[in-house]
C-alpha atoms as a PDB file:
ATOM      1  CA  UNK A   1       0.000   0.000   0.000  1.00  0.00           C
ATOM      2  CA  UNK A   2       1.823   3.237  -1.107  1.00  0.00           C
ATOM      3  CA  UNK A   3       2.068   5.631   1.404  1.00  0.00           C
ATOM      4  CA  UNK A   4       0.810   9.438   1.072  1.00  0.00           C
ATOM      5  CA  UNK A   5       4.426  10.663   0.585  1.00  0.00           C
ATOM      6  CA  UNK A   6       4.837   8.547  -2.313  1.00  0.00           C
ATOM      7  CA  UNK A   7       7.748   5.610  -0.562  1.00  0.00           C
ATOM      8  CA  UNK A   8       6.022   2.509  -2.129  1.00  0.00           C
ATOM      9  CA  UNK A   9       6.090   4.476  -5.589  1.00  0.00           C
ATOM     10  CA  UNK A  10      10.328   5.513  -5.345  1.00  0.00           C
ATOM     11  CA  UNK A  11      11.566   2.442  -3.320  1.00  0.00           C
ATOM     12  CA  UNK A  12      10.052   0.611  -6.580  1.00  0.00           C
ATOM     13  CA  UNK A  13      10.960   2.854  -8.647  1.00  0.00           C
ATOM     14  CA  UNK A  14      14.614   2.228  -7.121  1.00  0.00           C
ATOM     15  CA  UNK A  15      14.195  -1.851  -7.352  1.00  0.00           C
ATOM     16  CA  UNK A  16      13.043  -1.789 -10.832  1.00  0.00           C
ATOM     17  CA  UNK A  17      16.815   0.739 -11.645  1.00  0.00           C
ATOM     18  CA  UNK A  18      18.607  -2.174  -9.812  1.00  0.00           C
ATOM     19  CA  UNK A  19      16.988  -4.758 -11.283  1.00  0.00           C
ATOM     20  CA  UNK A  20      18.090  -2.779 -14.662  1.00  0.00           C
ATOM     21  CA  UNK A  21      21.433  -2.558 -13.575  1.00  0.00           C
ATOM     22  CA  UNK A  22      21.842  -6.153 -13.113  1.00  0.00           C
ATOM     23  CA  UNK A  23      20.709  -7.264 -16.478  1.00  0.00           C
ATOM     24  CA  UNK A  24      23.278  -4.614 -18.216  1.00  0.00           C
ATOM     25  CA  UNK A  25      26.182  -5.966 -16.124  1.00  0.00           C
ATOM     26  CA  UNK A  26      25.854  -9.452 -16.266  1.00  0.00           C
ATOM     27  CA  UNK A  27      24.607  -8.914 -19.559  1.00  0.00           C
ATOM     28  CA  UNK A  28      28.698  -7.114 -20.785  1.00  0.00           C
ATOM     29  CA  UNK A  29      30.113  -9.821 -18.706  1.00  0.00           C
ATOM     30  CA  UNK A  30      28.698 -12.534 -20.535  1.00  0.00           C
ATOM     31  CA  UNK A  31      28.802 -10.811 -23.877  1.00  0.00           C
ATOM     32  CA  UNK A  32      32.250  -9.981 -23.423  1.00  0.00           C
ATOM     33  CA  UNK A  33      33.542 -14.149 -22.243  1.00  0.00           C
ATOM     34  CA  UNK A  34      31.459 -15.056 -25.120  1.00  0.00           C
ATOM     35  CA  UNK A  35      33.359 -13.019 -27.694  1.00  0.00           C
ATOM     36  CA  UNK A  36      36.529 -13.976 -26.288  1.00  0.00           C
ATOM     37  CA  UNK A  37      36.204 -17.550 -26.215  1.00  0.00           C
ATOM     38  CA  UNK A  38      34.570 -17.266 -30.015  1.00  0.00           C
ATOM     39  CA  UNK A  39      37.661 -15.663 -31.156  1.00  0.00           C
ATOM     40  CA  UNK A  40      39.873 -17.904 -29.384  1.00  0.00           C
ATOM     41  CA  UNK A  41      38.222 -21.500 -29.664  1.00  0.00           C
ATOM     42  CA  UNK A  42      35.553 -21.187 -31.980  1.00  0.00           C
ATOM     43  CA  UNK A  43      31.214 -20.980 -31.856  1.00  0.00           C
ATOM     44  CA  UNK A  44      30.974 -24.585 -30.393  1.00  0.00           C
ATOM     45  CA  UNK A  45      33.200 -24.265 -27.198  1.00  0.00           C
ATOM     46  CA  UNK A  46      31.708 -20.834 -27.115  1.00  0.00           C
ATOM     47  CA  UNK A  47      28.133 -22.014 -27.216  1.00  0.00           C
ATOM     48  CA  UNK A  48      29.053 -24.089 -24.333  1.00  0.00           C
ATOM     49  CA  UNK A  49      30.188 -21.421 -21.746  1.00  0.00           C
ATOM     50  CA  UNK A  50      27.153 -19.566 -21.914  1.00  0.00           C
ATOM     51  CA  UNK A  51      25.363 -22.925 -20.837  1.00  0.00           C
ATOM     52  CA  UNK A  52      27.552 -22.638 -18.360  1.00  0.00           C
ATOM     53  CA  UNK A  53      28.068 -19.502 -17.136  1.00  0.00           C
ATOM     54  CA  UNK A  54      23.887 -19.460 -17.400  1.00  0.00           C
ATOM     55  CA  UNK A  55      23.374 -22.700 -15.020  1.00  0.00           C
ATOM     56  CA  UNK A  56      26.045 -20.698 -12.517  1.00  0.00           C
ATOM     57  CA  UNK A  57      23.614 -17.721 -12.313  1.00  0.00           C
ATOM     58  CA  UNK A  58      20.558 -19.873 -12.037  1.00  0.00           C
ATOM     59  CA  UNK A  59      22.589 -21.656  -8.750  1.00  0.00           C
ATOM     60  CA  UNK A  60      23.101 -18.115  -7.162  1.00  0.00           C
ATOM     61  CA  UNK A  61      22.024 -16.541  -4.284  1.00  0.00           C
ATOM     62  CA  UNK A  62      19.636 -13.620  -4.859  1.00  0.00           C
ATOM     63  CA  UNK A  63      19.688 -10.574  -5.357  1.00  0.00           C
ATOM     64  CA  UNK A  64      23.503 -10.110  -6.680  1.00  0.00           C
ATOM     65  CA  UNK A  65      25.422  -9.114  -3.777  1.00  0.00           C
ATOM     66  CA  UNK A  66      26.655  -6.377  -6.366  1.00  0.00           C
ATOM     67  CA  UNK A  67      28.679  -6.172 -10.061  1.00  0.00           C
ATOM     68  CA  UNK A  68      31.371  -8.274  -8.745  1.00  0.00           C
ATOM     69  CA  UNK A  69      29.483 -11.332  -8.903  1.00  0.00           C
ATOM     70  CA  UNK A  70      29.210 -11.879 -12.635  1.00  0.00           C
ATOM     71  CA  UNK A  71      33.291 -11.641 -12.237  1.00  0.00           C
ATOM     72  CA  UNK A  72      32.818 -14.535 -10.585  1.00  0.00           C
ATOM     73  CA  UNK A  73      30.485 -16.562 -12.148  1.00  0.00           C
ATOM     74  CA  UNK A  74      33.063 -15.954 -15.228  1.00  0.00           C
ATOM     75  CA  UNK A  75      35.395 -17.158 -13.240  1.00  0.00           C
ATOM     76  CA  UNK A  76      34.096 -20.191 -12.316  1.00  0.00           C
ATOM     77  CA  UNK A  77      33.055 -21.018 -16.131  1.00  0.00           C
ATOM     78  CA  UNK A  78      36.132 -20.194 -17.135  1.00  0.00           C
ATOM     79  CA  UNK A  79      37.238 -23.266 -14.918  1.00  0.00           C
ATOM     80  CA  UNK A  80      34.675 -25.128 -16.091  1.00  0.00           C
ATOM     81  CA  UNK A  81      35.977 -24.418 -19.797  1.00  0.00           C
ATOM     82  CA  UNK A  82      39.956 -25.633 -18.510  1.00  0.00           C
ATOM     83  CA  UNK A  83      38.623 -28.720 -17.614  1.00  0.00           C
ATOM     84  CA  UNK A  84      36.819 -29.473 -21.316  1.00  0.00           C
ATOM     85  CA  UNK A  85      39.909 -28.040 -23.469  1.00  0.00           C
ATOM     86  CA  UNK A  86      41.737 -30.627 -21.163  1.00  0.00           C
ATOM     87  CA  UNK A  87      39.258 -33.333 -21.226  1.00  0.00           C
ATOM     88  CA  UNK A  88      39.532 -32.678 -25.344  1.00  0.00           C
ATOM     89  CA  UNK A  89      43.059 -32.215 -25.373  1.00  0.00           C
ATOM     90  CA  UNK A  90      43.460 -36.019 -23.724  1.00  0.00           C
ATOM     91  CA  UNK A  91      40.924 -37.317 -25.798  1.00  0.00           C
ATOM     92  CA  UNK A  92      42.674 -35.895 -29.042  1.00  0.00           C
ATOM     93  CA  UNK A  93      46.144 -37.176 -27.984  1.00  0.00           C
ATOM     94  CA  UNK A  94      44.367 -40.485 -27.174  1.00  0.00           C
ATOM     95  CA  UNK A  95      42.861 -41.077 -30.744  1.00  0.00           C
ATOM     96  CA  UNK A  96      46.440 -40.180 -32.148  1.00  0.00           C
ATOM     97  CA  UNK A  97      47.830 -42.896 -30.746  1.00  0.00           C
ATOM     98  CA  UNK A  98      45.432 -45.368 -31.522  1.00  0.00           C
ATOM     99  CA  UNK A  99      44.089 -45.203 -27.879  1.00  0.00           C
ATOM    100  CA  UNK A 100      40.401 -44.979 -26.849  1.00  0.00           C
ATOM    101  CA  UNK A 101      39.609 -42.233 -24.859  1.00  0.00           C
END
């Protein structure tokens, strides 16, 4: 129920700004790791850490305890992407030499 001075209509007026702010940050965090891994390792691998990096933000605490965290949830699919290029790497090497992987 808003009250007469207004508070209900600012403080969600002030949620729906922070809510805003979230999208645009996580939104050039993502977009950025994206490009990078494109232009690095290509669409498929790059396909695969938004997946990631998406399933991270849908495991999060909410609300964002502020801009950092999307540094982090990078950061975590970025491990996430080590761990494929190395499963892949092994798994290349393996059918080199004849081996299954």
């Amino acid at each position: 129920m808003a009250g007469e001075d207004g508070s209900a209509g600012v403080c969600r007026s002030e949620s729906l700004l922070l809510i805003a702010h979230w999208i645009v940050t996580a939104e050039n965090e993502v977009s950025a790791y994206h490009r990078d891994v494109h232009e690095t390792f290509g669409e498929q691998l790059a396909r695969w850490v938004i997946k990631d990096w998406l399933q991270e933000v849908e495991g999060m605490e909410w609300p964002p305890s502020g801009d950092q965290v999307w540094k982090e949830i990078t950061a975590r699919s970025k491990g996430r992407l080590g761990i494929r290029l190395a499963s892949q790497g092994s798994a290349s090497t393996s059918r080199e030499y004849g081996e299954r992987p």
